[in-house]
Protein backbone atom coordinates (compact mmCIF):
# COMPACT_ATOMS: atom_id res chain seq x y z
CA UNK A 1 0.00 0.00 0.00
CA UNK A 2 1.49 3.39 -1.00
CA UNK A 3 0.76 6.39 1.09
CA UNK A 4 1.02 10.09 0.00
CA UNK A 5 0.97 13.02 2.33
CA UNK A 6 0.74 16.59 0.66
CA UNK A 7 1.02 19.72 2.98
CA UNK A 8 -1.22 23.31 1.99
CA UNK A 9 -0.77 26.49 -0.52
CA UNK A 10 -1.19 29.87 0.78
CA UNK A 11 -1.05 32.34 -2.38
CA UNK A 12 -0.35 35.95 -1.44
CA UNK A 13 -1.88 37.20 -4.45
CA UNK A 14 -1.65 37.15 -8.55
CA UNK A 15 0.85 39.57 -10.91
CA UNK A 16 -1.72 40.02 -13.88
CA UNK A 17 -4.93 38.63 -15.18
CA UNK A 18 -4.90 40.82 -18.74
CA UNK A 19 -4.58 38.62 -21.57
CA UNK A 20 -1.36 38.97 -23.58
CA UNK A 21 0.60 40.46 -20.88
CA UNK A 22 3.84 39.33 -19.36
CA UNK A 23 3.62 36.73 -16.05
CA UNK A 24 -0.29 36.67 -16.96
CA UNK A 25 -1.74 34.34 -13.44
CA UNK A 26 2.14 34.15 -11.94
CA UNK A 27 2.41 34.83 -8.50
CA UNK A 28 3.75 34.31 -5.18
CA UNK A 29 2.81 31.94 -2.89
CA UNK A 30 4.12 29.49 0.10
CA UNK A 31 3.76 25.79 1.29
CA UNK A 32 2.87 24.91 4.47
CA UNK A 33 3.21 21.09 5.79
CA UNK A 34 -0.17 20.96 7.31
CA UNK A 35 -2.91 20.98 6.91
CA UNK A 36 -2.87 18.41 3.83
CA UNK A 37 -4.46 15.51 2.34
CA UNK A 38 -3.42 12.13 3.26
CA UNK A 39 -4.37 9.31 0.90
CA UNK A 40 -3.62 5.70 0.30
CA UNK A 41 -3.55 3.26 -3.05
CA UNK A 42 -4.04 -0.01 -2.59
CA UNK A 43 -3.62 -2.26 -5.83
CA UNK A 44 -5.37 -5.27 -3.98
CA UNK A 45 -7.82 -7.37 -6.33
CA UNK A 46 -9.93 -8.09 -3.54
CA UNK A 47 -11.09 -4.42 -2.58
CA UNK A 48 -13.77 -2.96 -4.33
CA UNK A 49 -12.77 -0.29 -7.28
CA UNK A 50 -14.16 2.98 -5.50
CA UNK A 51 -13.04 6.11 -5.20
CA UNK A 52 -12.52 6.47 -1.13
CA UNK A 53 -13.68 4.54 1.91
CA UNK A 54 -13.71 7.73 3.92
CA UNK A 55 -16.86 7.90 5.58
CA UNK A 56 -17.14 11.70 5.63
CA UNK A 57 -16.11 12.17 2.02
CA UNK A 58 -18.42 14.09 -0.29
CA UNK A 59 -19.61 13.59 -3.28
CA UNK A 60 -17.54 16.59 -4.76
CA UNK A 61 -14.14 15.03 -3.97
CA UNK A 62 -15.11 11.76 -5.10
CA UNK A 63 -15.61 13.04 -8.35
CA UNK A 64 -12.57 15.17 -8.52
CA UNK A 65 -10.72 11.73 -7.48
CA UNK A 66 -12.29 9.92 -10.19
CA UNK A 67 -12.03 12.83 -13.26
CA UNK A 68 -8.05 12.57 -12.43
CA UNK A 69 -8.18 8.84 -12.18
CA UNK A 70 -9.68 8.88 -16.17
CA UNK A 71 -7.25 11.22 -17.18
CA UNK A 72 -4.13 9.49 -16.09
CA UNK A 73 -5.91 6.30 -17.68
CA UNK A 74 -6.15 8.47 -20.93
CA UNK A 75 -2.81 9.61 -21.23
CA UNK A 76 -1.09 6.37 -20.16
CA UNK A 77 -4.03 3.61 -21.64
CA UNK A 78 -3.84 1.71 -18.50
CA UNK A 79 -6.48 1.14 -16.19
CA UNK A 80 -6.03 2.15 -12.76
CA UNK A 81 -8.40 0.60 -10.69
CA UNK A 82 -6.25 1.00 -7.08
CA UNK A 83 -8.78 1.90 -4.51
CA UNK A 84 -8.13 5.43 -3.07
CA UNK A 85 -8.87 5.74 0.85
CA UNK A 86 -8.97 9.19 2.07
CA UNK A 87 -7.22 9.40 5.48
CA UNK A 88 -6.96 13.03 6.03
CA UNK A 89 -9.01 15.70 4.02
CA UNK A 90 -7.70 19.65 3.33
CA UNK A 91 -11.02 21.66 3.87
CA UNK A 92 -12.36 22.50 0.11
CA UNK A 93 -12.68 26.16 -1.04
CA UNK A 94 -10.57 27.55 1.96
CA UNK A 95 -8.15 29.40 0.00
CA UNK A 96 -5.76 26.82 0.74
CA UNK A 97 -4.99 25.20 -2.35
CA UNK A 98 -7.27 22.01 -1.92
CA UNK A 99 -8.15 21.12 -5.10
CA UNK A 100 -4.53 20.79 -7.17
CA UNK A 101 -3.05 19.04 -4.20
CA UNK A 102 -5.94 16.32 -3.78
CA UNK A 103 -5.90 15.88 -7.76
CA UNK A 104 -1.61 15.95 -8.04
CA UNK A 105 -1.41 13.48 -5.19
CA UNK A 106 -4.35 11.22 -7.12
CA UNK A 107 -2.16 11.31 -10.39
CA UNK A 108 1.06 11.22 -8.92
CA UNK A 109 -0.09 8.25 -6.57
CA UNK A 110 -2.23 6.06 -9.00
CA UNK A 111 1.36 6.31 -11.17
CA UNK A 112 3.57 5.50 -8.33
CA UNK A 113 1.74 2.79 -7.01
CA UNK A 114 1.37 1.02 -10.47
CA UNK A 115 5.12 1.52 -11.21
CA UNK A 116 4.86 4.19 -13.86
CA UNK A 117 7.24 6.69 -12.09
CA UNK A 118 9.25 6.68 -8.94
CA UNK A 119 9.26 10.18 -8.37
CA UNK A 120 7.08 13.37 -9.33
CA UNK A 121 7.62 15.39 -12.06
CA UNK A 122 6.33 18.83 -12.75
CA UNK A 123 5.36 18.29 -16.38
CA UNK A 124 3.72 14.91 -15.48
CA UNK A 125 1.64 16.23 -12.60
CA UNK A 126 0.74 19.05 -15.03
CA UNK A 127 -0.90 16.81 -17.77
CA UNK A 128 -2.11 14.08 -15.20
CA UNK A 129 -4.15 16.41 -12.89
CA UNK A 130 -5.45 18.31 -15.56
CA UNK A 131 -4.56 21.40 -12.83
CA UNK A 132 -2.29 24.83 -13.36
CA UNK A 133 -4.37 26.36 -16.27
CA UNK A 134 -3.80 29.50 -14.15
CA UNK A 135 -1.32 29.43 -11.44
CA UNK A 136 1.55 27.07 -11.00
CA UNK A 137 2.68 27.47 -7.64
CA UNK A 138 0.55 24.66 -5.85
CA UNK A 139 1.87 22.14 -8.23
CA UNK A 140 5.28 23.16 -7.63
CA UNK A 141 4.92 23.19 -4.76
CA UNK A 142 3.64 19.61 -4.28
CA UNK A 143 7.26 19.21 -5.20
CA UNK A 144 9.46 21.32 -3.83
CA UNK A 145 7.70 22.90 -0.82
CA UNK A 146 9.09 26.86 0.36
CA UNK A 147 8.48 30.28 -0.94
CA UNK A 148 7.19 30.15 -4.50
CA UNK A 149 7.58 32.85 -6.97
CA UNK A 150 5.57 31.50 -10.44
CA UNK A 151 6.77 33.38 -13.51
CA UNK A 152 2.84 32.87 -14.84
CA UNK A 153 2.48 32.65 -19.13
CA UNK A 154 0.17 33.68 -21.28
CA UNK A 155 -2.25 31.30 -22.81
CA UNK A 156 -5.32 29.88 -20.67
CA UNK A 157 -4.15 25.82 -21.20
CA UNK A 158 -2.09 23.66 -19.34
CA UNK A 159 0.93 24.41 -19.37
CA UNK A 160 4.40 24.21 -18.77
CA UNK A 161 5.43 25.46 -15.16
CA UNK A 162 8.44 27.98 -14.60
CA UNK A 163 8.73 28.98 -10.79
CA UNK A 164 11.35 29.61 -8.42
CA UNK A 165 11.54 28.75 -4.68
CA UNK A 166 13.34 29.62 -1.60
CA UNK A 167 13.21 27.63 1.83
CA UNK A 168 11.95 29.62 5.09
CA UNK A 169 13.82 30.07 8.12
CA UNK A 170 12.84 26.91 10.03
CA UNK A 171 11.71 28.87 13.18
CA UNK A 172 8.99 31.09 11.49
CA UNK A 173 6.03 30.35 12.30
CA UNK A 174 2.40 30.73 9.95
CA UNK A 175 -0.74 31.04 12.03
CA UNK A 176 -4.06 30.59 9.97
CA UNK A 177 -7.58 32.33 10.77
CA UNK A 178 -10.47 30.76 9.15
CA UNK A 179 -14.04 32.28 9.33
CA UNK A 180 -17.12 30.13 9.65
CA UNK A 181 -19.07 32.74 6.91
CA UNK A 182 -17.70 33.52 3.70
CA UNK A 183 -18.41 33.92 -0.18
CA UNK A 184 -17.10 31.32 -1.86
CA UNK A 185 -15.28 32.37 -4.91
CA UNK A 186 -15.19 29.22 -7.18
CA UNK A 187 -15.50 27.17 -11.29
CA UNK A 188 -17.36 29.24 -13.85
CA UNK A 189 -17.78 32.34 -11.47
CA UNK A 190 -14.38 32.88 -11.14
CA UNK A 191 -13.76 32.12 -14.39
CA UNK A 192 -15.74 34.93 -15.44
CA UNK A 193 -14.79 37.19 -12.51
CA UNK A 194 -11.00 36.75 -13.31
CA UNK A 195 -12.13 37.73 -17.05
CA UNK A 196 -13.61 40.80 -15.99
CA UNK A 197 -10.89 42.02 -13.82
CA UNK A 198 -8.67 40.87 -16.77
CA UNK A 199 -10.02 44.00 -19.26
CA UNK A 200 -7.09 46.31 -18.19
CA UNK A 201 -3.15 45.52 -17.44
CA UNK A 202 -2.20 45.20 -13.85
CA UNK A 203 -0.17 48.88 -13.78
CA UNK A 204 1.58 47.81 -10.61
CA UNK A 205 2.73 44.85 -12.23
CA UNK A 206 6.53 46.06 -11.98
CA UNK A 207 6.64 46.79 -8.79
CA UNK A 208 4.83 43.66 -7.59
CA UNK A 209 7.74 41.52 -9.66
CA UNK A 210 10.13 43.63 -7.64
CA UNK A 211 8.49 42.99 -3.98
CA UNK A 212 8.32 38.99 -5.29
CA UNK A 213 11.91 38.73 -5.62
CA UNK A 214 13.10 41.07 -3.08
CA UNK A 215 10.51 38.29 -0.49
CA UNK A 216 12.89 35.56 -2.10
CA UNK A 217 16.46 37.38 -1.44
CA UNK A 218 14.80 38.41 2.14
CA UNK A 219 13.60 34.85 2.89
CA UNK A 220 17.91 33.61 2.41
CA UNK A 221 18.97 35.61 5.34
CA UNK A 222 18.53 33.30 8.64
CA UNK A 223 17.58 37.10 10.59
CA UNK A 224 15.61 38.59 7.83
CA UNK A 225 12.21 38.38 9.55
CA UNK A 226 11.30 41.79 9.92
CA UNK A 227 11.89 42.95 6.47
CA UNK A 228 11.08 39.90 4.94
CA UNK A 229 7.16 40.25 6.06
CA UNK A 230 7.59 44.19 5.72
CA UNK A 231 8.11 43.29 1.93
CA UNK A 232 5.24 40.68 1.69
CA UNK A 233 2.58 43.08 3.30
CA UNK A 234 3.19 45.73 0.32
CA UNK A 235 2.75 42.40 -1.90
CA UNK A 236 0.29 41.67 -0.19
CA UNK A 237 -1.61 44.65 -0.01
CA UNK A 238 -0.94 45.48 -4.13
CA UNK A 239 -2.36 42.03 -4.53
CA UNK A 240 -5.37 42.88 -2.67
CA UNK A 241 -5.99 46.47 -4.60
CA UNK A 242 -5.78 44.02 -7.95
CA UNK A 243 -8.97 41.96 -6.62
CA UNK A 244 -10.74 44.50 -5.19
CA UNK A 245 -13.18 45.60 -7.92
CA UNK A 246 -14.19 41.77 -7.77
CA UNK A 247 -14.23 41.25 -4.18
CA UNK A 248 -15.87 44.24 -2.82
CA UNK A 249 -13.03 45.82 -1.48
CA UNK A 250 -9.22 44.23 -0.55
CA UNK A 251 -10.55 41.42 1.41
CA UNK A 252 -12.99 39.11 0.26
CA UNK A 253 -15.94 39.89 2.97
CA UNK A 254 -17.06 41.18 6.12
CA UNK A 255 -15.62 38.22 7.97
CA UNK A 256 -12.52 38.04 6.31
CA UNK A 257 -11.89 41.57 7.06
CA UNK A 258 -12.42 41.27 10.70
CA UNK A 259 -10.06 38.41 10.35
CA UNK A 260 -6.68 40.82 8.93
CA UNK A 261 -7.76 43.22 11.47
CA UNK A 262 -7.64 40.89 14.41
CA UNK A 263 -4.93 39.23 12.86
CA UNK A 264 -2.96 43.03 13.05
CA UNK A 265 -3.81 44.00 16.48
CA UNK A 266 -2.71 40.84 17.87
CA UNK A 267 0.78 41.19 16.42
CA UNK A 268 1.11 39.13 13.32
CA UNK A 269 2.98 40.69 10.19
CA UNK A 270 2.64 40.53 6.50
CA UNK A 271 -1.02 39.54 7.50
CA UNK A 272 -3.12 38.68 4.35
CA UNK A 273 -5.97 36.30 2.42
CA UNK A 274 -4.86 33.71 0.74
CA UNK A 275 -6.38 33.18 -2.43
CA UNK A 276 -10.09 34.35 -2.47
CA UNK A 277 -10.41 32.93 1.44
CA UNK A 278 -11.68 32.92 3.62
CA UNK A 279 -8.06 31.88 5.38
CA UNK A 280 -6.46 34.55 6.41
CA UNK A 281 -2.72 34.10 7.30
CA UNK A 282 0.26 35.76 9.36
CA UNK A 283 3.78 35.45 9.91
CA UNK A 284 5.38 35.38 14.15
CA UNK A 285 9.29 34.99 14.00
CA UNK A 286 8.97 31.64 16.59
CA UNK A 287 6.43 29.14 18.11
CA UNK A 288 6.34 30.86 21.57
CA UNK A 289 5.35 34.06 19.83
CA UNK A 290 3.11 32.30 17.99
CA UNK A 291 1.63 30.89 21.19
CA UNK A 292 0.94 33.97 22.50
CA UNK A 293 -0.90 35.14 19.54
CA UNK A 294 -3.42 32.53 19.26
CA UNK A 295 -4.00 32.55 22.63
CA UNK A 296 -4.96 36.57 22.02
CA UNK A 297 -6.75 35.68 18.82
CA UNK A 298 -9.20 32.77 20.44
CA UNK A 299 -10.31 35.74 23.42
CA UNK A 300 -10.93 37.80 21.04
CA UNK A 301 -12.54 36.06 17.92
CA UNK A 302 -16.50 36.72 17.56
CA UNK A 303 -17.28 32.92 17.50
CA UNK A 304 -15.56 29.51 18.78
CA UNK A 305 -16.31 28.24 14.77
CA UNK A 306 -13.42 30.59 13.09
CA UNK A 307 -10.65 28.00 13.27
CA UNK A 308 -7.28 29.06 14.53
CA UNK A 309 -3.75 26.83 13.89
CA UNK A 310 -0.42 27.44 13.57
CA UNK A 311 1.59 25.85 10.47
CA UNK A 312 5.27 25.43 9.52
CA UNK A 313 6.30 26.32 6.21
CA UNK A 314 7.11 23.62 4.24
CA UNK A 315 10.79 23.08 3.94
CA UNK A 316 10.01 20.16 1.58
CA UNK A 317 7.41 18.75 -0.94
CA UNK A 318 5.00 15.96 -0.18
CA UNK A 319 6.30 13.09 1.31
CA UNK A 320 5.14 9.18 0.84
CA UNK A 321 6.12 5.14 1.76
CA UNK A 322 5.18 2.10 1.22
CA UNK A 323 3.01 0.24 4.08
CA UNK A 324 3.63 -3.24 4.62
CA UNK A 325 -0.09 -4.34 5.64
């Protein structure tokens, strides 16, 4: 039995959505190692061809396990008929990149476990998951973990994936806010939102590309915390002014807005949304600061169902083994 483990994506905001343009849907972004997906193939006769065993799985994700299990049978013209059991789910529409890991650790298991590979590779993953039409970074990602910086490209297809990545300092620390109310910003509609906020060239394009690799550079130096995360919050923020025709302002909602504001006053830096939400993320220098925050953050949050954590950044891709059973 083979066993995959992926960790999370935050994204800290897109470069350009205007068709035509340089780095069209690049961006920056980071890996955490948890929360992620943990899955496992069995190739046993005897066990009955579905998608999951998971009890709590939903109908969405076993069909999003079973579109990526057809297109890895069309591209290779094998069968793959492993049964998939979901051990550990990433919450869905979160803003944490649930959907490209789930489908690049279904591709990239169903070909490990049948023998077809013996380690991932970006352009595999690519055609197999059918993911990174738009942005790259959670596929790279899946493979190399750290600070992502996706150079983007400029047709709307699948596509070949140019990033760069750095490693965090291992003592930073992520803490993640997650309101229990949000607008969900998902398939055609934000197809057609990112369209419409598309119409004119990102005009702080430049100087977005400049805060992106001025993160990375930051992100080398063991002691760079405090300008490293003074960097990412003008990212951050630019990113945020990008979206905010579409979103009704820099943050996506009410909730999510009390969320960076709490987030702030608690004494988190380079505090953001990742993705369209509702997670809202920000950076303490080491787990006891960390701590203290969350422990400032749970007094003062409007209701015991926003979720809390605190994450590592991912100093690696995902992980897997073999299990004897």
């Amino acid at each position: 039995m083979l066993e995959v483990v992926t960790g999370s994506r935050l994204h800290f905001g897109l470069l350009e959505l205007a068709a035509g343009q340089p780095m069209r849907f690049g961006g920056l972004g980071l890996m955490l190692d948890e929360p992620g997906w943990v899955l496992r193939f069995s190739n046993d006769a005897s066990l009955p061809t579905i998608a999951t065993t998971h009890e709590a799985i939903s109908t969405d994700i076993s069909a999003r396990i079973e579109q990526v299990r057809e297109q890895v049978r069309q591209r290779t013209g094998r069968d793959f008929n492993a049964q998939i059991d979901v051990i550990r789910m990433l919450p869905m529409h979160s803003g944490l990149g649930a959907g490209t890991q789930l489908a690049t650790a279904v591709a990239f298991g169903l070909l490990l476990s049948s023998r077809l590979t013996t380690d991932p590779k970006i352009d595999d993953l690519v055609q197999n998951s059918g993911r990174g039409k738009r942005s790259g970074i959670g596929l790279y990602g899946f493979i190399h973990g750290g600070l992502i910086l996706d150079e983007g490209h400029s047709q709307e297809t699948l596509r070949a994936v140019r990033a760069t990545s750095v490693l965090l300092n291992h003592d930073w620390r992520v803490v993640l806010i997650t309101p229990d109310q949000f607008d969900a910003v998902t398939g055609g509609y934000e197809a057609s939102l990112l369209e419409r906020l598309g119409q004119t060239p990102n005009s702080n394009r430049s100087r977005m590309v400049e805060l992106a690799k001025r993160s990375l550079e930051l992100a080398r130096h063991v002691s760079g915390f405090v300008d490293f995360t003074a960097v990412l919050q003008e990212y951050v923020d630019a990113a945020g002014r990008l979206f905010a025709a579409g979103q009704g302002g820099m943050y996506n909602g009410e909730s999510v807005s009390r969320a960076v504001g709490l987030a702030k006053e608690t004494g988190l830096r380079a505090v953001g949304q990742s993705s369209w939400g509702p997670t809202v993320f920000g950076f303490a220098e080491k787990q006891a600061d960390a701590e203290k925050i969350v422990a400032k953050l749970t007094k003062v949050r409007p209701s015991e169902r926003w979720q809390i954590r605190i994450c590592t950044p991912a100093r690696q891709g995902a992980s897997w083994r073999w299990i004897n059973e």
